[in-house]
C-alpha atoms as a PDB file:
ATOM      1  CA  UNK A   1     -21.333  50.223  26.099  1.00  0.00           C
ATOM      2  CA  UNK A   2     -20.014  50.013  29.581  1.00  0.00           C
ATOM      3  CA  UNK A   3     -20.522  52.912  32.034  1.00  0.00           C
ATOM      4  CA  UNK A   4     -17.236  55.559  31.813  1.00  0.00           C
ATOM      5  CA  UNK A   5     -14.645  56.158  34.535  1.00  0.00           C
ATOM      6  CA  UNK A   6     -12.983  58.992  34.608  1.00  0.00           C
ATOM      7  CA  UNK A   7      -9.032  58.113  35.435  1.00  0.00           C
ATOM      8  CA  UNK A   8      -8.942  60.381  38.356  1.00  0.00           C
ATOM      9  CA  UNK A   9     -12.311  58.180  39.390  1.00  0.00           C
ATOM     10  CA  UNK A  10      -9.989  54.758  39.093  1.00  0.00           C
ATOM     11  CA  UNK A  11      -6.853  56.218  41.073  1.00  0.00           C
ATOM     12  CA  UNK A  12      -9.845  57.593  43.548  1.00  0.00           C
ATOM     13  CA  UNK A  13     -10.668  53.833  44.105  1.00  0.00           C
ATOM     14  CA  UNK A  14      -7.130  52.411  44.232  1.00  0.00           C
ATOM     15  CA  UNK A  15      -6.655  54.444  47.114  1.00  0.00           C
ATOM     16  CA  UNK A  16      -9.376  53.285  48.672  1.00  0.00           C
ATOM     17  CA  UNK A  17      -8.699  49.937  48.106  1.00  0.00           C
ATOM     18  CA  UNK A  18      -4.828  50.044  49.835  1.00  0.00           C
ATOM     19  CA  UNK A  19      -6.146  52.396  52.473  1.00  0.00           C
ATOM     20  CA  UNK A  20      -8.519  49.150  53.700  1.00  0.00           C
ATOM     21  CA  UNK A  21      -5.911  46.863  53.144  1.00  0.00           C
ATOM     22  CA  UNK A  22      -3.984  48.790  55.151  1.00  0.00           C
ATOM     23  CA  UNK A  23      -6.334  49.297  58.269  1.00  0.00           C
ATOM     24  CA  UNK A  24      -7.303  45.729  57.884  1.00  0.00           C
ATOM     25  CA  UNK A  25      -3.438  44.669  58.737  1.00  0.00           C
ATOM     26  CA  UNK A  26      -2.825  47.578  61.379  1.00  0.00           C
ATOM     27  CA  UNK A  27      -2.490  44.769  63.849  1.00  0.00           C
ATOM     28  CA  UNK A  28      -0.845  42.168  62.393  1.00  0.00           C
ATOM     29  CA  UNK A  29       2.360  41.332  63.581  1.00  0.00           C
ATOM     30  CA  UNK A  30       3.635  40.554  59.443  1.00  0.00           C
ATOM     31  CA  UNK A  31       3.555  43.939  57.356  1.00  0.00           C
ATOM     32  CA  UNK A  32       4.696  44.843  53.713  1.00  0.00           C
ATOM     33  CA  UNK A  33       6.245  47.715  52.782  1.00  0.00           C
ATOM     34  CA  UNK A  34       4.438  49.113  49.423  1.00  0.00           C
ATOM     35  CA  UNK A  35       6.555  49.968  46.603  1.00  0.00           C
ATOM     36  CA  UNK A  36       5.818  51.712  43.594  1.00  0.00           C
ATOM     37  CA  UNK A  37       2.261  51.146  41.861  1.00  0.00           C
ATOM     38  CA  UNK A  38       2.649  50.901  38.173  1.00  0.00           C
ATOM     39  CA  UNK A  39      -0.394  51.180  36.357  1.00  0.00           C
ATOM     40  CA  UNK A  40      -0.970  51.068  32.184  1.00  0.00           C
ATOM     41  CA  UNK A  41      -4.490  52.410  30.755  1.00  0.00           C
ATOM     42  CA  UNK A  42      -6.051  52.684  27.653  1.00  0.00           C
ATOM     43  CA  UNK A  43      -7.586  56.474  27.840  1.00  0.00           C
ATOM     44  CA  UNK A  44     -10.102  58.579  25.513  1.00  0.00           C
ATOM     45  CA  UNK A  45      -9.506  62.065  25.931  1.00  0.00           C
ATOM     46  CA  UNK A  46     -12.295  64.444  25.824  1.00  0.00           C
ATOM     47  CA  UNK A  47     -11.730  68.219  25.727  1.00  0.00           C
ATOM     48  CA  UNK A  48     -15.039  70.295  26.618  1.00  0.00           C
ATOM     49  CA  UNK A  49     -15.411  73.666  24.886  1.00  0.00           C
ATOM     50  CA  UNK A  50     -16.578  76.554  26.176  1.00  0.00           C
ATOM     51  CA  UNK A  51     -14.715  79.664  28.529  1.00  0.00           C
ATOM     52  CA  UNK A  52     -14.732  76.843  31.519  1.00  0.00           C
ATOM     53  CA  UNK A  53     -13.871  74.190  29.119  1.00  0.00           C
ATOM     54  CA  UNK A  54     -11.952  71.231  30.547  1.00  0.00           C
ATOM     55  CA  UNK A  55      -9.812  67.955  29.311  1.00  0.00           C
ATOM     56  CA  UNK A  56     -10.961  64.578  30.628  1.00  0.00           C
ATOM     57  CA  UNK A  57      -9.010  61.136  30.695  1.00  0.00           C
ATOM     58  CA  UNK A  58     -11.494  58.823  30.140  1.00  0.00           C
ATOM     59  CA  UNK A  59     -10.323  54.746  31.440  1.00  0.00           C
ATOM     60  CA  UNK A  60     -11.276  52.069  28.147  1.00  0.00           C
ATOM     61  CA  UNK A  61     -12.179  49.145  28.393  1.00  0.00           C
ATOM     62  CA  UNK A  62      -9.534  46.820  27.082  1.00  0.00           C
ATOM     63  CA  UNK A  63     -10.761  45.299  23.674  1.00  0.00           C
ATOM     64  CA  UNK A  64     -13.955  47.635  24.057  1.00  0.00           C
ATOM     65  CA  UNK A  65     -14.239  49.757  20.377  1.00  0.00           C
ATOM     66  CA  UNK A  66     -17.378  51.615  21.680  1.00  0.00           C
ATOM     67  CA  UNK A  67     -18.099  55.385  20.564  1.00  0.00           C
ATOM     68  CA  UNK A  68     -14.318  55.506  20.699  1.00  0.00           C
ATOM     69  CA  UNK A  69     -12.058  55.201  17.341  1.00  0.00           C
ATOM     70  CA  UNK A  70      -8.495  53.541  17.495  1.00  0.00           C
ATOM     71  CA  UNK A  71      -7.255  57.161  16.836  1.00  0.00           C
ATOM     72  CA  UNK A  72      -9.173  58.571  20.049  1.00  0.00           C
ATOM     73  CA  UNK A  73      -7.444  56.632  22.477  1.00  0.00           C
ATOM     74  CA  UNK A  74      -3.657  56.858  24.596  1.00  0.00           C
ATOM     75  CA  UNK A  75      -2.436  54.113  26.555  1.00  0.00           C
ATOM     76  CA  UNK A  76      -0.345  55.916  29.424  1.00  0.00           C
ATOM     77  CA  UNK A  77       1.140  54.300  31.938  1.00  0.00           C
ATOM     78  CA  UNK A  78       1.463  55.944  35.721  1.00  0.00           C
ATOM     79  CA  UNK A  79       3.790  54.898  38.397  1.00  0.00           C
ATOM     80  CA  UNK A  80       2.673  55.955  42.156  1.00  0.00           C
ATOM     81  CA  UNK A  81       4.910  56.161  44.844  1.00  0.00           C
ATOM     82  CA  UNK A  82       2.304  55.357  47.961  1.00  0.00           C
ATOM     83  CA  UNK A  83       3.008  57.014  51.081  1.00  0.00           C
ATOM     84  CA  UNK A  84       1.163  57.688  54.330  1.00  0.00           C
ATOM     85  CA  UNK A  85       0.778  60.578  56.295  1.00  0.00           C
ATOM     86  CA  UNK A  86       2.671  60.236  59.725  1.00  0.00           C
ATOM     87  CA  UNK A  87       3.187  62.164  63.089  1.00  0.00           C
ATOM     88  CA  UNK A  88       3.129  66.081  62.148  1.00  0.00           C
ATOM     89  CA  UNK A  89       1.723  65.651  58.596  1.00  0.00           C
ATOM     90  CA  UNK A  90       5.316  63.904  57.519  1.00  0.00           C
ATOM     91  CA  UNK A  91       5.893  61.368  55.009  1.00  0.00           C
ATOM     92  CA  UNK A  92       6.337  57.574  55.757  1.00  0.00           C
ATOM     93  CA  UNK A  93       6.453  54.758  53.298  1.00  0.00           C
ATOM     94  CA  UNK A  94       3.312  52.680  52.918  1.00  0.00           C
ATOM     95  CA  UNK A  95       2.923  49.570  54.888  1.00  0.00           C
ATOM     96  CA  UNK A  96       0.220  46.899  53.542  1.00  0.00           C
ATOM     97  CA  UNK A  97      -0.402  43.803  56.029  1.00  0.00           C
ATOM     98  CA  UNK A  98      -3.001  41.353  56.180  1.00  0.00           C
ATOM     99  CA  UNK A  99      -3.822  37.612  56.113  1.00  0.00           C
ATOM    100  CA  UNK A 100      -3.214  35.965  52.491  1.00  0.00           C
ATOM    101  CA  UNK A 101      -6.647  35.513  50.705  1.00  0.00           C
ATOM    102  CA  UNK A 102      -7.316  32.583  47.929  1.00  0.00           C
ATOM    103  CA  UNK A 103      -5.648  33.867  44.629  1.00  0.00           C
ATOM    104  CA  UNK A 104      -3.659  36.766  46.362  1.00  0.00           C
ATOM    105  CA  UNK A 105      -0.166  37.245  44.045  1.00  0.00           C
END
C-alpha cells in the first residue's frame, strides 16, 4: 500500500510548490496573476479515540482499494483563494511568473 498523506500534508506541499514558482519568476518581466486553486480528493477519515482524540483526512490514492472500504472514503473538493502577504502584513493577490517548461498547461 502506498505511504499516507495527511490532506493538511498535500496543501502543506502545494504551497510550497507556488511559493518557488513564485520566487523563481520574481524577476521576470511576464507575471500571472493566480486565481482560485480548485482541488478534488478522495479522503479516508480516521477519528482517534481517547480524551485528546482527533479526526484525520487522510489523501487516497485514486483507484487504490487498500485497508480502505468504498464506504470509508469522501471525495471533497477545496477551492483556495492564494494570496501573498504584502507591505504591513496586507493582502495582495498572488502573482506566478516564470519561463514555460516542456508540458506546462
Amino acid at each position: 500500500m502506498a505511504e499516507k498523506v495527511e490532506l493538511s500534508e498535500m496543501i502543506r506541499e502545494l504551497r510550497a510548490q507556488l511559493t518557488a514558482a513564485a520566487a523563481d519568476g520574481a524577476h521576470e518581466a511576464l507575471k500571472f496573476d493566480l486565481g482560485p486553486i480548485e482541488i478534488e480528493v478522495t479522503v479516508a477519515v480516521t477519528k482517534e479515540g481517547g480524551a485528546n482524540g482527533k479526526v484525520r483526512f487522510w489523501v487516497v490514492e485514486a483507484g487504490g482499494n487498500g485497508k480502505y472500504a468504498t464506504s470509508e472514503t469522501q471525495r471533497i473538493s477545496l477551492t483556495l483563494q492564494p494570496t501573498m502577504t504584502g507591505p504591513g502584513g496586507t493582502a495582495t493577490t498572488a502573482r506566478i511568473s516564470g519561463a514555460e517548461v516542456d508540458g506546462e498547461r
